[in-house]
C-alpha atoms as a PDB file:
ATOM      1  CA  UNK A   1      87.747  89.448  89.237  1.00  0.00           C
ATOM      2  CA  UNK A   2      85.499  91.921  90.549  1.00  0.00           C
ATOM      3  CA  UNK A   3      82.381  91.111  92.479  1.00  0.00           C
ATOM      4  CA  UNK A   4      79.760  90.166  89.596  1.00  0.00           C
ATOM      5  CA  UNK A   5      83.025  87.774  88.375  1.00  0.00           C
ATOM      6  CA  UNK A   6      84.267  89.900  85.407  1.00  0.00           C
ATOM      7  CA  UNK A   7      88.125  89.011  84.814  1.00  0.00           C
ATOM      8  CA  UNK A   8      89.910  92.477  84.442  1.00  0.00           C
ATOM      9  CA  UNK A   9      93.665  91.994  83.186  1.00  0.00           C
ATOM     10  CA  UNK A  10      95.891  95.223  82.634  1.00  0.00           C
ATOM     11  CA  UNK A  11      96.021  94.067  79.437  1.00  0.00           C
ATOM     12  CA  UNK A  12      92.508  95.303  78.403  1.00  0.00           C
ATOM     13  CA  UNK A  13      93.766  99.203  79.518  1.00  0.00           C
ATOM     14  CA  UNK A  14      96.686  99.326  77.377  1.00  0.00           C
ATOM     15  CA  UNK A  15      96.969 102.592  76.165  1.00  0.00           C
ATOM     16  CA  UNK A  16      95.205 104.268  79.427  1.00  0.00           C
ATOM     17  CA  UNK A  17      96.621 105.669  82.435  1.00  0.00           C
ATOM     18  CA  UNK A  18      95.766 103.285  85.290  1.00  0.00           C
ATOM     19  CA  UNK A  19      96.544 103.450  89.104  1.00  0.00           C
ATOM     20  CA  UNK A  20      96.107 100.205  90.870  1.00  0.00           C
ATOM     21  CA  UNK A  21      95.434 100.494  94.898  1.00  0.00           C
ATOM     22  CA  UNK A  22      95.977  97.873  96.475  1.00  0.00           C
ATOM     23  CA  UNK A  23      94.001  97.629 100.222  1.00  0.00           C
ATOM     24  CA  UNK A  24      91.792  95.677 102.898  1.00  0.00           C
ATOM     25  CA  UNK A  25      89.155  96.504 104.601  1.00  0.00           C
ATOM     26  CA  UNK A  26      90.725  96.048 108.224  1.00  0.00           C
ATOM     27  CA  UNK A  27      93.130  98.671 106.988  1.00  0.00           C
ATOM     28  CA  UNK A  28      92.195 102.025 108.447  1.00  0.00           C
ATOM     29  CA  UNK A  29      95.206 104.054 106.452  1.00  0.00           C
ATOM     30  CA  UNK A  30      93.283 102.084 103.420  1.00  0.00           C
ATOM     31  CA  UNK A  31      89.965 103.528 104.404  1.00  0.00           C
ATOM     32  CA  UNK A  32      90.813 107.077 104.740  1.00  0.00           C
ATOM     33  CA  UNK A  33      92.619 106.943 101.618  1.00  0.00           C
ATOM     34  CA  UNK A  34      89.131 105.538  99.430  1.00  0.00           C
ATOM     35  CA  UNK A  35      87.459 108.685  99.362  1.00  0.00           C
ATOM     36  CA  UNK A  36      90.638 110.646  97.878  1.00  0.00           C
ATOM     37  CA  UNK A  37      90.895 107.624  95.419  1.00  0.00           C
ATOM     38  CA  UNK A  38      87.283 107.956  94.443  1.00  0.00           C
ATOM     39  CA  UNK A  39      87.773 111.927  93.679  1.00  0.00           C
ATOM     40  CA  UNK A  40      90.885 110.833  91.684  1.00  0.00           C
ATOM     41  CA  UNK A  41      88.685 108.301  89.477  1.00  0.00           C
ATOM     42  CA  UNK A  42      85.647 111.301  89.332  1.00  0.00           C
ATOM     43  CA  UNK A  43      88.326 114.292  88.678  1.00  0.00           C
ATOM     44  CA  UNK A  44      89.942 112.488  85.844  1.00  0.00           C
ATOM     45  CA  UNK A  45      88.186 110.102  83.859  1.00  0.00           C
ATOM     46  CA  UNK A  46      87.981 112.195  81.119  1.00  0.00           C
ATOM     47  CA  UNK A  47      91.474 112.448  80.805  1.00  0.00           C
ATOM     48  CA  UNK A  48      91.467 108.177  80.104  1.00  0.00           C
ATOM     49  CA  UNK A  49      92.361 107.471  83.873  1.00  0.00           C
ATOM     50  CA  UNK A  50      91.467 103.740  85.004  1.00  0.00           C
ATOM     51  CA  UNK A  51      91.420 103.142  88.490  1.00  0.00           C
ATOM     52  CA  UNK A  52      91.383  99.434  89.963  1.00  0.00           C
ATOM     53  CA  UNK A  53      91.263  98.523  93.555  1.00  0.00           C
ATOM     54  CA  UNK A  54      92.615  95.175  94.348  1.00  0.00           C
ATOM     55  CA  UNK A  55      91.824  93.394  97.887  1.00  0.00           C
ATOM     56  CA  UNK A  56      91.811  90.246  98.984  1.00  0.00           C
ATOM     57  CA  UNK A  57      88.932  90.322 100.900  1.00  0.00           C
ATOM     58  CA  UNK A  58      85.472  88.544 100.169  1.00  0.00           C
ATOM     59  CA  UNK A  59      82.939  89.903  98.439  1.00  0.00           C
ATOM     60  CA  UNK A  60      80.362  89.891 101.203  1.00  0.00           C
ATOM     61  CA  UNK A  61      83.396  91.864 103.801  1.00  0.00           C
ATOM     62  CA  UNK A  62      83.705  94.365 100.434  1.00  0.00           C
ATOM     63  CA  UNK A  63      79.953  94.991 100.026  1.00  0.00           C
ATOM     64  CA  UNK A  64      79.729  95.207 103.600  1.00  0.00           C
ATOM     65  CA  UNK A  65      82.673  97.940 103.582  1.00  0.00           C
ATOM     66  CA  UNK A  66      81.092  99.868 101.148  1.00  0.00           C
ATOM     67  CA  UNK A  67      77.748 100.247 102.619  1.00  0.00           C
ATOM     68  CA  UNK A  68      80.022 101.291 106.088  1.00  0.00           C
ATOM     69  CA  UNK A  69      81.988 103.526 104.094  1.00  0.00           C
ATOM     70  CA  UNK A  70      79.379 106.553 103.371  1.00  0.00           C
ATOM     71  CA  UNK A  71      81.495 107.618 100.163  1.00  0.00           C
ATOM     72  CA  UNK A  72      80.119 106.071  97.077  1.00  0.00           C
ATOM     73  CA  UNK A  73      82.788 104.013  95.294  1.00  0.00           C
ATOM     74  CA  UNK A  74      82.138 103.790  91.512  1.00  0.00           C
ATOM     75  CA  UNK A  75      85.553 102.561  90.363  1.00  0.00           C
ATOM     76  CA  UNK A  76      86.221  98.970  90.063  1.00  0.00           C
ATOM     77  CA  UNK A  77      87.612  96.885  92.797  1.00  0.00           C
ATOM     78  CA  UNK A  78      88.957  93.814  92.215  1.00  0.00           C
ATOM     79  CA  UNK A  79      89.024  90.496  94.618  1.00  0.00           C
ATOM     80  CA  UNK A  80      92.435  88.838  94.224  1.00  0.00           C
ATOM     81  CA  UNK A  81      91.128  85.430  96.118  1.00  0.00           C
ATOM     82  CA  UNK A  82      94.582  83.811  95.949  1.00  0.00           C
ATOM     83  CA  UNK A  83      96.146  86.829  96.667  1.00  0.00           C
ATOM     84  CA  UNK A  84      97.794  86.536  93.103  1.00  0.00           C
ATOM     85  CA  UNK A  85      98.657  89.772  92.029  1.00  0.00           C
ATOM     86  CA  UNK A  86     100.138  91.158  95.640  1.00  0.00           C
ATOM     87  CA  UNK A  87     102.634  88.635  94.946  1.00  0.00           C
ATOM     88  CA  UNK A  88     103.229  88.754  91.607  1.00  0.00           C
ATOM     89  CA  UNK A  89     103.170  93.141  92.463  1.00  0.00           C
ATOM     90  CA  UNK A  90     105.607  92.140  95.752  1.00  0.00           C
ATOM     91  CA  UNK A  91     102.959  94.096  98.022  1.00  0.00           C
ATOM     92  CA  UNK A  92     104.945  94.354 101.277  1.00  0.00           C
ATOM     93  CA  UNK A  93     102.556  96.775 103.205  1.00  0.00           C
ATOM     94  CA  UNK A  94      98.528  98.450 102.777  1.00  0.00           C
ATOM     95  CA  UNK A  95      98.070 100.759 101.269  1.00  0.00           C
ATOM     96  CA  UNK A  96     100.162 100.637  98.155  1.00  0.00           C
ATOM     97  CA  UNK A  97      99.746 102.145  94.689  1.00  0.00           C
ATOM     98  CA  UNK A  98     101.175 102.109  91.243  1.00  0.00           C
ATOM     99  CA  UNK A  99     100.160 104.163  88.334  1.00  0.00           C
ATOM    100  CA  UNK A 100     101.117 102.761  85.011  1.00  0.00           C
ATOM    101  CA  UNK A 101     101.482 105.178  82.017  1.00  0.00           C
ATOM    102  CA  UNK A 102      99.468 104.103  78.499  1.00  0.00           C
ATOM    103  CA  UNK A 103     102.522 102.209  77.481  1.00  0.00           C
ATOM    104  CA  UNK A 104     101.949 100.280  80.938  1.00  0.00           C
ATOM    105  CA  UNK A 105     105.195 100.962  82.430  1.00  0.00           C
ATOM    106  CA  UNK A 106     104.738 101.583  86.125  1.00  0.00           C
ATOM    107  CA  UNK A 107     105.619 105.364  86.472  1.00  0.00           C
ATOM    108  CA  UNK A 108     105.164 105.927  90.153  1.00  0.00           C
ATOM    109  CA  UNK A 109     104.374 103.756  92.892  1.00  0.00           C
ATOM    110  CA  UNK A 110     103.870 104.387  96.923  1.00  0.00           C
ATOM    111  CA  UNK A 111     103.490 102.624 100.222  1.00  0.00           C
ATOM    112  CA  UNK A 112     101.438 103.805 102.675  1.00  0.00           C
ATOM    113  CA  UNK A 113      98.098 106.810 102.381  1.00  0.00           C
ATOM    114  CA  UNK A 114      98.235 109.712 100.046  1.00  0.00           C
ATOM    115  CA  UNK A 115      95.580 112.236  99.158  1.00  0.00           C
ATOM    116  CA  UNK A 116      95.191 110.842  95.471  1.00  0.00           C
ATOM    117  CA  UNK A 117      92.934 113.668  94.566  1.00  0.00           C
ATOM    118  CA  UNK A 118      96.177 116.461  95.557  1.00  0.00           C
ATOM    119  CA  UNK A 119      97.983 118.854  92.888  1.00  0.00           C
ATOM    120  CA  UNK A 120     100.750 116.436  92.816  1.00  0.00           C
ATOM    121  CA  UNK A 121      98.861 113.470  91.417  1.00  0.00           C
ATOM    122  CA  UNK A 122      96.551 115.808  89.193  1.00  0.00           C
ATOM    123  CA  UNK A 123     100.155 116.398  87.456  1.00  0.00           C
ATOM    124  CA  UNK A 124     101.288 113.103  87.422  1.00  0.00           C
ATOM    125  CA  UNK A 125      97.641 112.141  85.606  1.00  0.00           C
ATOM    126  CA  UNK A 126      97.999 115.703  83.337  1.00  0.00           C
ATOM    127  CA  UNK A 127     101.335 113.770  82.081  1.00  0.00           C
ATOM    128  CA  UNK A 128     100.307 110.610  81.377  1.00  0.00           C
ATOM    129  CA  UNK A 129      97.228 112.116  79.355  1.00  0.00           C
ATOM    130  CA  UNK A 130      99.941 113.377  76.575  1.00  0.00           C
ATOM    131  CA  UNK A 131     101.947 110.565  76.877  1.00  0.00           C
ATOM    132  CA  UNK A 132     101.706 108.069  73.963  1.00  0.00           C
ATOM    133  CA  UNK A 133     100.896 104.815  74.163  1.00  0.00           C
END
């Protein structure tokens, strides 16, 4: 759910490219990696990227982090309160991504921080733009 209590499932971005991030707040490899994640959502939303960030922190700890942060955060994130989907994803470390192509096949996936704004992932998202659902 995200913090207003909207369910998101993947299921309602079939035939988008999405990148799931999956972080904490305590994390600080997590934190410097939220402003490149936020310039991946902004540089490529036009091109049908969805980005969801999935924590398992509380609300309250998220708004908090955003206010601390100083980078505006306008993608979703998502509060997995049973910590659900990093165990049904097998989450062994923060941060970790997946990107899922339109079919919503995961296509890459990462442990650890990456500049998500970079030339590599600007070609990873240029592919999965032409791929077909």
């Amino acid at each position: 759910t995200d913090p207003q209590g909207q369910i998101h499932s993947l299921a309602q971005y079939r035939g988008q490219a999405v990148l799931i991030n999956f972080w904490t707040t305590w994390c600080p490899p997590c934190l410097a990696e939220m402003p490149t994640l936020e310039a991946a959502w902004q540089g490529d939303r036009v091109g049908g990227l969805v980005v969801l960030a999935v924590t398992g922190d509380h609300e309250d700890t998220v708004q908090a982090f955003r206010l601390r942060l100083g980078t505006k955060l306008s993608f979703p994130i998502l509060i997995d309160r049973q910590a659900k989907a990093v165990r049904d994803w097998s989450i062994k470390g923060l941060p970790t991504t997946f990107i899922l192509g339109r079919a919503g096949k995961v296509r890459w996936q990462t442990l650890g921080p990456q500049d998500l704004s970079g030339e590599t992932m600007r070609e990873i998202f240029e592919t999965l733009s032409a791929e077909r659902a």
